[in-house]
PDB file of N, CA and C in Angstrom:
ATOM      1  N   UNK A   1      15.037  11.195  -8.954  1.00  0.00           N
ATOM      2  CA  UNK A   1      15.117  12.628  -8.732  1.00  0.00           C
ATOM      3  C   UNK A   1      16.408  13.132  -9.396  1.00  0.00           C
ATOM      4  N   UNK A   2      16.273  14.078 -10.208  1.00  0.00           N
ATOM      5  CA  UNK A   2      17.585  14.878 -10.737  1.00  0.00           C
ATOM      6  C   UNK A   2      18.275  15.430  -9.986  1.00  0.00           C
ATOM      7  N   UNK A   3      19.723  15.507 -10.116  1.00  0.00           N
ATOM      8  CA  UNK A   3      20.719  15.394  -9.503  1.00  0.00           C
ATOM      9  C   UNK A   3      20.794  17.452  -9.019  1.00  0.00           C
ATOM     10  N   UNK A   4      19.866  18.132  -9.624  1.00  0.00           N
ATOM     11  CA  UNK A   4      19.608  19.444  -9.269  1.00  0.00           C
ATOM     12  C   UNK A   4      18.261  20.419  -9.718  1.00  0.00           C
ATOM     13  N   UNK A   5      17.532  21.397  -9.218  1.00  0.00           N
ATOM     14  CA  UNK A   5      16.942  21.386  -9.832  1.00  0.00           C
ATOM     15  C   UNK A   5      16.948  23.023 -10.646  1.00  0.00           C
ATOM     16  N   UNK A   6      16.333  23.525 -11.559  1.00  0.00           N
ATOM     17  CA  UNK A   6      16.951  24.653 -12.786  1.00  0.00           C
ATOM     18  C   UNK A   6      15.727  25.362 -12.523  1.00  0.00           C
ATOM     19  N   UNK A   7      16.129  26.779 -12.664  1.00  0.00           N
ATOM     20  CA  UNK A   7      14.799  27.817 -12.896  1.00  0.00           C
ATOM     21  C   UNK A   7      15.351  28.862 -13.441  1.00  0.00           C
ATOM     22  N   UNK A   8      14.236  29.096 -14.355  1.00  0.00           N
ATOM     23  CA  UNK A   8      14.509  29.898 -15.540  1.00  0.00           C
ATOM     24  C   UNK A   8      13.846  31.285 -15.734  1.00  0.00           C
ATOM     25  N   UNK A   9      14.682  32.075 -15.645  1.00  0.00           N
ATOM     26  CA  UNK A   9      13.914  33.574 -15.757  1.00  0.00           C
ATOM     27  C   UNK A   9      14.074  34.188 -17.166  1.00  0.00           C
ATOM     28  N   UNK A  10      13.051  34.530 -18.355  1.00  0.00           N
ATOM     29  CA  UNK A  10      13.159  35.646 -19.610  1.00  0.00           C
ATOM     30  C   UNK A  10      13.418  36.801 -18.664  1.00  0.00           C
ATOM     31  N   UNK A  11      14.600  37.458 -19.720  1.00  0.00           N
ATOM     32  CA  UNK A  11      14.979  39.242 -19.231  1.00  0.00           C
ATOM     33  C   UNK A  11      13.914  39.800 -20.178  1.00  0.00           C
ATOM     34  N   UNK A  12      13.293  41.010 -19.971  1.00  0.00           N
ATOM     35  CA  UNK A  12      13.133  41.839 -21.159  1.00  0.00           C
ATOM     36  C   UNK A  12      13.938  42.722 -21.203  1.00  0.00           C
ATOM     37  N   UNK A  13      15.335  42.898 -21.176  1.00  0.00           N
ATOM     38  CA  UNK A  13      16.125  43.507 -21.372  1.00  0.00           C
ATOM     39  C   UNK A  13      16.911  44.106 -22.876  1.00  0.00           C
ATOM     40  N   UNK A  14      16.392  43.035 -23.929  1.00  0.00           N
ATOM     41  CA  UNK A  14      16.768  43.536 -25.096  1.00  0.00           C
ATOM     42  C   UNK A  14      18.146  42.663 -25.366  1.00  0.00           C
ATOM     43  N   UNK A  15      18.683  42.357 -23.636  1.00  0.00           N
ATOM     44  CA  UNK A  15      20.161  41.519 -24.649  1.00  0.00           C
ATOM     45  C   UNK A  15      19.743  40.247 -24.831  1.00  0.00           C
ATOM     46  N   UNK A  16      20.540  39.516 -25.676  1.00  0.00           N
ATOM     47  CA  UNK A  16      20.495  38.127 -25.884  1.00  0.00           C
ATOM     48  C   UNK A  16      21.148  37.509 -25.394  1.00  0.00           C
ATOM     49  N   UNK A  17      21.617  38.171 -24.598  1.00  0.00           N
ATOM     50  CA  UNK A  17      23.242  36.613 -23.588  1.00  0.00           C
ATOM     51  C   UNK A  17      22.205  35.895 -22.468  1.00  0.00           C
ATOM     52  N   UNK A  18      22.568  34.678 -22.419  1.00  0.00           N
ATOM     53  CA  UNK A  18      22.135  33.357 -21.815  1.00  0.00           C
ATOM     54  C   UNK A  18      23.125  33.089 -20.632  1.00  0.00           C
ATOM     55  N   UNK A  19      22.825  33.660 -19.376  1.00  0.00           N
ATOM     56  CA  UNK A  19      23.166  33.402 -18.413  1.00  0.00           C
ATOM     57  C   UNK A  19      23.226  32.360 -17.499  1.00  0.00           C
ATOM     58  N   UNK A  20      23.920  32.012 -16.664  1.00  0.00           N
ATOM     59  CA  UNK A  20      23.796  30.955 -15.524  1.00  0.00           C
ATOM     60  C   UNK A  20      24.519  31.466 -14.130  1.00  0.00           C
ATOM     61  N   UNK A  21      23.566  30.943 -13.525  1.00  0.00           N
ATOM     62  CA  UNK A  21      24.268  30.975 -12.223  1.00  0.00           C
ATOM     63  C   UNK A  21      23.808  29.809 -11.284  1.00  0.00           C
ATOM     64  N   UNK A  22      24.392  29.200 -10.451  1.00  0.00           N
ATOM     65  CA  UNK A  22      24.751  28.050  -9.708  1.00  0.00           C
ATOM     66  C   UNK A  22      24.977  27.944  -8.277  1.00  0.00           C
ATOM     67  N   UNK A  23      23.738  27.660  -7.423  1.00  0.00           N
ATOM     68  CA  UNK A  23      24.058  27.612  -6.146  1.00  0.00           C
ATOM     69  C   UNK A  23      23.826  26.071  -5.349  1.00  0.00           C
ATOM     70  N   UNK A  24      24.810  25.782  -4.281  1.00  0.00           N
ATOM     71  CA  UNK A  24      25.201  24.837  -3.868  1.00  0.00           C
ATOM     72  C   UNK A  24      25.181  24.926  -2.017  1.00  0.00           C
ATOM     73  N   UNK A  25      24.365  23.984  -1.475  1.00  0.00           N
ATOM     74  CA  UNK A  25      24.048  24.336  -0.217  1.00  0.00           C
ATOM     75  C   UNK A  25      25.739  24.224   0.560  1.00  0.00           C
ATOM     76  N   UNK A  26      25.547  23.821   1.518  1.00  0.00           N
ATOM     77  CA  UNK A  26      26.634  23.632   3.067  1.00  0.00           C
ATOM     78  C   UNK A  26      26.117  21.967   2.817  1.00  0.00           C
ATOM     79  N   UNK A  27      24.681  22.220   3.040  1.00  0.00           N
ATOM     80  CA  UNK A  27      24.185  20.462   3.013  1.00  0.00           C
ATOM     81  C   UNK A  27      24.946  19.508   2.048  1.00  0.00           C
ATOM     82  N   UNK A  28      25.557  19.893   1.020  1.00  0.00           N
ATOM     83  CA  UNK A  28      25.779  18.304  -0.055  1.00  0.00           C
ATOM     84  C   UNK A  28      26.887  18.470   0.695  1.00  0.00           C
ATOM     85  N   UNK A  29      27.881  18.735   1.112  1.00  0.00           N
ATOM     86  CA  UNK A  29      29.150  18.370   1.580  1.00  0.00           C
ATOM     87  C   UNK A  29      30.046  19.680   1.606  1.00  0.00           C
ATOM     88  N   UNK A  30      30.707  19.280   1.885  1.00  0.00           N
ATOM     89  CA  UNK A  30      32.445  20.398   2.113  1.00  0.00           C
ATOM     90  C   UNK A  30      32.857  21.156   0.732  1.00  0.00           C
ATOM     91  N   UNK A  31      33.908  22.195   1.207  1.00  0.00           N
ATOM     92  CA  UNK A  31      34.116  22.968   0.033  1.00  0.00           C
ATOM     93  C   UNK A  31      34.929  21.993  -1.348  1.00  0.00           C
ATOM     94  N   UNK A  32      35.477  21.141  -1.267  1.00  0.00           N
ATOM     95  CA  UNK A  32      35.747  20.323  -2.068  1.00  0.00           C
ATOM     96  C   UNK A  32      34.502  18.902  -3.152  1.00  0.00           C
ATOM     97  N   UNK A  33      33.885  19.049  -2.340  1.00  0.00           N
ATOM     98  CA  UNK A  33      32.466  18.572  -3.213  1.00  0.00           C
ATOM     99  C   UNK A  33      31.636  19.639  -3.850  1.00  0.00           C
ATOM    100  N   UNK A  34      31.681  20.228  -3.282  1.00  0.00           N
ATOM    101  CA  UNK A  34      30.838  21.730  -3.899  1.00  0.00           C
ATOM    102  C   UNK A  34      31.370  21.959  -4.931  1.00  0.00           C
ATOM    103  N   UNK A  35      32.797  22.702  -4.721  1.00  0.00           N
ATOM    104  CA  UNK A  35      33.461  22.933  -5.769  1.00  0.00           C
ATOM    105  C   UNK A  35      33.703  21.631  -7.307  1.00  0.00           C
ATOM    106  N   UNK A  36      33.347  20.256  -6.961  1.00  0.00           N
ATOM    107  CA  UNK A  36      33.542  19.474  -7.820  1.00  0.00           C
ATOM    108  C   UNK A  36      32.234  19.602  -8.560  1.00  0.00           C
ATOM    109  N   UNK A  37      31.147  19.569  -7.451  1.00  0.00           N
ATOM    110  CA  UNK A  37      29.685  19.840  -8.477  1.00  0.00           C
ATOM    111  C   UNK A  37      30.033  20.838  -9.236  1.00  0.00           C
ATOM    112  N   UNK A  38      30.308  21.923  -8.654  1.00  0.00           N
ATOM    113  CA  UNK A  38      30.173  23.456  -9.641  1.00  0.00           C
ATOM    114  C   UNK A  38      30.720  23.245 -11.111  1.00  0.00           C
ATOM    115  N   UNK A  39      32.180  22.442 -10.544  1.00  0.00           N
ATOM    116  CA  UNK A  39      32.349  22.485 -12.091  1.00  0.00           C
ATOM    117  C   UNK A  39      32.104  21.491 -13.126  1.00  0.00           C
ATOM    118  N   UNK A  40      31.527  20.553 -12.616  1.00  0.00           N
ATOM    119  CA  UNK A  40      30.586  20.068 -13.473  1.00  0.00           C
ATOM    120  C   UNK A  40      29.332  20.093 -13.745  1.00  0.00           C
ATOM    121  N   UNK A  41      28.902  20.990 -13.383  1.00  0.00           N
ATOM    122  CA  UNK A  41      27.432  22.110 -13.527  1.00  0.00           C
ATOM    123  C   UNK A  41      27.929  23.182 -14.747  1.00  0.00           C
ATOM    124  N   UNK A  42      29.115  23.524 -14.122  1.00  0.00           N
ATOM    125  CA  UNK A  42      29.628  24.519 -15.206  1.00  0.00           C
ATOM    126  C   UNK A  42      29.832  23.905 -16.715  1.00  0.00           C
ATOM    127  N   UNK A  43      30.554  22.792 -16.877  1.00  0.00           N
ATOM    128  CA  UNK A  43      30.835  22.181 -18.055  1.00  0.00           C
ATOM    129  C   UNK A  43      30.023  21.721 -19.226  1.00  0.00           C
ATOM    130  N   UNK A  44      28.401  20.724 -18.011  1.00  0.00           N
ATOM    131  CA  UNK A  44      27.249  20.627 -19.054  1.00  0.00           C
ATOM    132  C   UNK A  44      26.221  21.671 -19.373  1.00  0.00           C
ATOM    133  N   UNK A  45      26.523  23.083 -18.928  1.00  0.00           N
ATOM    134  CA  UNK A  45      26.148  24.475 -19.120  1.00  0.00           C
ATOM    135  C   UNK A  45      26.681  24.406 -20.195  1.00  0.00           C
ATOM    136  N   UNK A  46      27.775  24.555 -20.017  1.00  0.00           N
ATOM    137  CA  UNK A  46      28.474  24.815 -21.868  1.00  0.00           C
ATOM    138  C   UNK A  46      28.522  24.247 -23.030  1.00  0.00           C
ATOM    139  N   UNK A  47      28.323  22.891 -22.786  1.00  0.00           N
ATOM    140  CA  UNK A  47      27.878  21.910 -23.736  1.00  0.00           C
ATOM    141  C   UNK A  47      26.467  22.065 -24.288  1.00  0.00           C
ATOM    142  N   UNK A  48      25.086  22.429 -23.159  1.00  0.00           N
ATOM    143  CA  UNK A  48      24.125  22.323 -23.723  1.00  0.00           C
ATOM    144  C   UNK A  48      23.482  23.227 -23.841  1.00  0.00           C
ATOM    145  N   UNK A  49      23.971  24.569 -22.926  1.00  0.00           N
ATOM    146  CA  UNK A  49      23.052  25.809 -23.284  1.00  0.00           C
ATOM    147  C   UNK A  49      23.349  26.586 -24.618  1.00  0.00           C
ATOM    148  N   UNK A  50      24.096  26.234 -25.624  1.00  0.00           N
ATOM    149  CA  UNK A  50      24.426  26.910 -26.862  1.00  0.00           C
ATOM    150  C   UNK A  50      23.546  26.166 -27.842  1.00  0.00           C
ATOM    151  N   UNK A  51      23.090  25.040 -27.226  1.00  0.00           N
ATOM    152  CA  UNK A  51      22.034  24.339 -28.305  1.00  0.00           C
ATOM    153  C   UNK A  51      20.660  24.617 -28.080  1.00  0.00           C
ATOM    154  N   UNK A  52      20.279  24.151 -26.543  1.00  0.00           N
ATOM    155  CA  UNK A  52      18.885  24.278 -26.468  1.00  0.00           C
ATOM    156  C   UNK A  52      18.348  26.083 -25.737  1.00  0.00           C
ATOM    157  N   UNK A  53      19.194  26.224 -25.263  1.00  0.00           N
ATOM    158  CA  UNK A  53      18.826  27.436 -24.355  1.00  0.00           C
ATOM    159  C   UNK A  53      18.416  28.487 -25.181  1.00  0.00           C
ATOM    160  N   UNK A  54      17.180  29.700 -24.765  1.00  0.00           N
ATOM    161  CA  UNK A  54      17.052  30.376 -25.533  1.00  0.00           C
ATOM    162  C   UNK A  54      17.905  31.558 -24.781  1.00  0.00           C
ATOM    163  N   UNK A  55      17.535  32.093 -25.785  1.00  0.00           N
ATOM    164  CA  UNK A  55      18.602  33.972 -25.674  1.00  0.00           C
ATOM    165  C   UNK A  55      17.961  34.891 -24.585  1.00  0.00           C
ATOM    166  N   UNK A  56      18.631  35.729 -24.211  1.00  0.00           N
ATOM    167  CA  UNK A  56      17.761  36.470 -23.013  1.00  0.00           C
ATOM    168  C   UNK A  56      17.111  35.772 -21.983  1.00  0.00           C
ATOM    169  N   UNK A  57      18.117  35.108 -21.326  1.00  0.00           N
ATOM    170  CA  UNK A  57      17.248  33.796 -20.201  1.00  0.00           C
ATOM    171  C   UNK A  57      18.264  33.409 -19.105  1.00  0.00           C
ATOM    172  N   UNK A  58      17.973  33.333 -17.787  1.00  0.00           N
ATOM    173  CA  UNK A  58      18.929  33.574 -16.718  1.00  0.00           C
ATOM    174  C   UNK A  58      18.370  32.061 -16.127  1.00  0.00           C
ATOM    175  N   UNK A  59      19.426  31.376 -16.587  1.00  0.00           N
ATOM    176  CA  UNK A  59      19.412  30.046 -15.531  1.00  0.00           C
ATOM    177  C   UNK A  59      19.868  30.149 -14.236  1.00  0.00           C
ATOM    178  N   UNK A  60      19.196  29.605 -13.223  1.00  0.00           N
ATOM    179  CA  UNK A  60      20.071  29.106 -11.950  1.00  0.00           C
ATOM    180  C   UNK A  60      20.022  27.713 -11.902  1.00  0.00           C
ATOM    181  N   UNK A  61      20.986  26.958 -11.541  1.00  0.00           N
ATOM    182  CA  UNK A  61      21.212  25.458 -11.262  1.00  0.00           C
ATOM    183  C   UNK A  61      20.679  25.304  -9.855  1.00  0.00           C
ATOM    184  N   UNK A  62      20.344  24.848  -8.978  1.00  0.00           N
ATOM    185  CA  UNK A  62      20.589  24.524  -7.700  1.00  0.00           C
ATOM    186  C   UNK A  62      20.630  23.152  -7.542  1.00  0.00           C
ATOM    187  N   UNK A  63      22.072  22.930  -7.100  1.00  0.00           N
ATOM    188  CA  UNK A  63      22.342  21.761  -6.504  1.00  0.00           C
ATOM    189  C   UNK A  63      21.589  20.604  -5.665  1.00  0.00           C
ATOM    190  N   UNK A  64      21.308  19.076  -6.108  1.00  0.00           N
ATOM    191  CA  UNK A  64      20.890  18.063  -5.141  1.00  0.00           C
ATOM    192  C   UNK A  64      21.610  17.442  -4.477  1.00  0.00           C
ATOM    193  N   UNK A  65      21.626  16.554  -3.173  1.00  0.00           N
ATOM    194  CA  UNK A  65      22.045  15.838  -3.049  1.00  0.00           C
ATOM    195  C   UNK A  65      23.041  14.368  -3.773  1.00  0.00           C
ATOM    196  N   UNK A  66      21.977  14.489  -4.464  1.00  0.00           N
ATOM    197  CA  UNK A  66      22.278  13.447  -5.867  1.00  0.00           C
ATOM    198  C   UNK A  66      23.022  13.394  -6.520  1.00  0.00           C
ATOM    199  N   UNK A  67      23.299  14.911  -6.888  1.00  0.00           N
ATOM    200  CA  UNK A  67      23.819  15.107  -8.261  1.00  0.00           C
ATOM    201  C   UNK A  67      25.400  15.172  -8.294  1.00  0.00           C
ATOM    202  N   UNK A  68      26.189  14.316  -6.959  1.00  0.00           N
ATOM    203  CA  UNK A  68      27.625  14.818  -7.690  1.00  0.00           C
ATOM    204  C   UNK A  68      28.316  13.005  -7.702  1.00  0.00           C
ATOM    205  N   UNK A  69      27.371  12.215  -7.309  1.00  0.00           N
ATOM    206  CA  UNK A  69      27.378  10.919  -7.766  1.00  0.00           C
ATOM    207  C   UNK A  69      26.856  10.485  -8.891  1.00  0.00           C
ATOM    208  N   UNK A  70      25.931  11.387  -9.826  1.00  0.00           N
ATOM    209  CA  UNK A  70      25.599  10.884 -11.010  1.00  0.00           C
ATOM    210  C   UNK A  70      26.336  10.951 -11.941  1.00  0.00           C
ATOM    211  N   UNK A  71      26.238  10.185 -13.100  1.00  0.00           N
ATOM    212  CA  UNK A  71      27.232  10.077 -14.245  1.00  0.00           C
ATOM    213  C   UNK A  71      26.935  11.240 -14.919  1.00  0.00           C
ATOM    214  N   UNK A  72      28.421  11.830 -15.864  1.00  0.00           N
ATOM    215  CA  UNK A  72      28.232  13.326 -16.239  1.00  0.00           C
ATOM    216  C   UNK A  72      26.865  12.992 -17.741  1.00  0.00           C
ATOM    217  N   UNK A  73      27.129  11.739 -18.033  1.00  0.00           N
ATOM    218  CA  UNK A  73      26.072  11.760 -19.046  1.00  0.00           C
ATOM    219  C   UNK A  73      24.133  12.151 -18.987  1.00  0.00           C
ATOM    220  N   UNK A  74      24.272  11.106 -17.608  1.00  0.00           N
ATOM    221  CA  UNK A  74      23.165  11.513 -16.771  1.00  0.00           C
ATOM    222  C   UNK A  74      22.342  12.945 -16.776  1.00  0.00           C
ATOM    223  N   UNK A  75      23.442  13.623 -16.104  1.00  0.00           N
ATOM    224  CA  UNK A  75      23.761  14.800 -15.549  1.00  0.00           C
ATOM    225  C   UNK A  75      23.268  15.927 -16.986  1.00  0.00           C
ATOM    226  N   UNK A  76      24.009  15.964 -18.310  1.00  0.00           N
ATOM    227  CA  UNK A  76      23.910  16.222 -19.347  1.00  0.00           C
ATOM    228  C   UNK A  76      22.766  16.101 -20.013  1.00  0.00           C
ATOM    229  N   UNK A  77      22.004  15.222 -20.257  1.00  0.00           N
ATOM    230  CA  UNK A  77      20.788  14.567 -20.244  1.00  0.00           C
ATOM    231  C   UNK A  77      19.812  15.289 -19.904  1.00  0.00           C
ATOM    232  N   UNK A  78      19.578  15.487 -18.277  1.00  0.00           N
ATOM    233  CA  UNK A  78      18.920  15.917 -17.864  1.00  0.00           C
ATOM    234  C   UNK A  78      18.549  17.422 -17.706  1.00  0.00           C
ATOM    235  N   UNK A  79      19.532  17.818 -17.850  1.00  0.00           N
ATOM    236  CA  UNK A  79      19.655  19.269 -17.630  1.00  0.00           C
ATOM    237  C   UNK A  79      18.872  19.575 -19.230  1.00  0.00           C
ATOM    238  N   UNK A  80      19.371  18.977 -20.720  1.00  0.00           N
ATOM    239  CA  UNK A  80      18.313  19.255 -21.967  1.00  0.00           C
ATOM    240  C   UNK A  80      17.457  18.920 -21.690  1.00  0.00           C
ATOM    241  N   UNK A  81      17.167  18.351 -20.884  1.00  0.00           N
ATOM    242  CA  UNK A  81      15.552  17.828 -20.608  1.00  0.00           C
ATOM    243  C   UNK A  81      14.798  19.174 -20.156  1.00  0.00           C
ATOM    244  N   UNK A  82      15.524  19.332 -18.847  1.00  0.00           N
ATOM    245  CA  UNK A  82      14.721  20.262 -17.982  1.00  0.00           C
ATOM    246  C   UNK A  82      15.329  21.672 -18.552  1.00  0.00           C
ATOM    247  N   UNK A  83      15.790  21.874 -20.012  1.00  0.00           N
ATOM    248  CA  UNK A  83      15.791  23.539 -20.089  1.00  0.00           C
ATOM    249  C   UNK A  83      14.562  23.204 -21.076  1.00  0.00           C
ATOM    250  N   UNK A  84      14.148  22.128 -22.134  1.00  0.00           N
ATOM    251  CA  UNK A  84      13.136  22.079 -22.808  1.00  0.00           C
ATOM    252  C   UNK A  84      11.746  22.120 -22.232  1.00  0.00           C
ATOM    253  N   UNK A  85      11.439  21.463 -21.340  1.00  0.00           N
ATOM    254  CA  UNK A  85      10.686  21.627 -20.347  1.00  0.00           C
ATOM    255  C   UNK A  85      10.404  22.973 -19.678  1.00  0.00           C
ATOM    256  N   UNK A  86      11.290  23.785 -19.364  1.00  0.00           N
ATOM    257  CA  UNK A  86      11.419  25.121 -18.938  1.00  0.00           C
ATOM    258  C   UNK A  86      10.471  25.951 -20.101  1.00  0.00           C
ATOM    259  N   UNK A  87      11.263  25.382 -21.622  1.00  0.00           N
ATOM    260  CA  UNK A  87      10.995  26.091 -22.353  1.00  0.00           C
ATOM    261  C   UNK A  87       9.443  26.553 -22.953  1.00  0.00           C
ATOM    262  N   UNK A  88       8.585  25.757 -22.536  1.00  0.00           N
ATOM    263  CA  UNK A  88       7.395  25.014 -22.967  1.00  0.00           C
ATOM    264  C   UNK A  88       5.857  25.771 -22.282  1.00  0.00           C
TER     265      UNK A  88
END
């Protein structure tokens, strides 16, 4: 199971900026785990949504259990997986 899972909304809004946003329960842990997922949610956002992501498209992340023990490569990985998949 991936370490979170992604859903993807097209704007018809006309702009092209590629959004994200990122939510994280009470359940995975305390404000110090949260905050460690986030920002490594945030980081492989930036790495991979300038490649695969299309334009005019509002990601949300939502956090797993899983996902703040997985390796960031993992993590990276998966997320191109599941925006191609999205994309399809």
């Amino acid at each position: 199971m991936p370490g979170f899972v992604l859903l993807a909304r097209a704007r018809a809004d006309g702009d092209a900026t590629t959004r994200l946003g990122i939510t994280i329960t009470k359940k995975i842990g305390g404000a110090v785990v949260r905050n460690r997922m986030r920002r490594r949610f945030h980081e492989i956002a930036r790495m991979v949504l300038p490649d695969v992501g299309a334009a005019g498209t509002d990601y949300v992340m939502i956090g797993r259990a899983g996902g703040i023990e997985r390796d960031f490569a993992t993590l990276k990985a998966e997320l191109a997986r599941a925006i191609e998949k999205v994309a399809r």
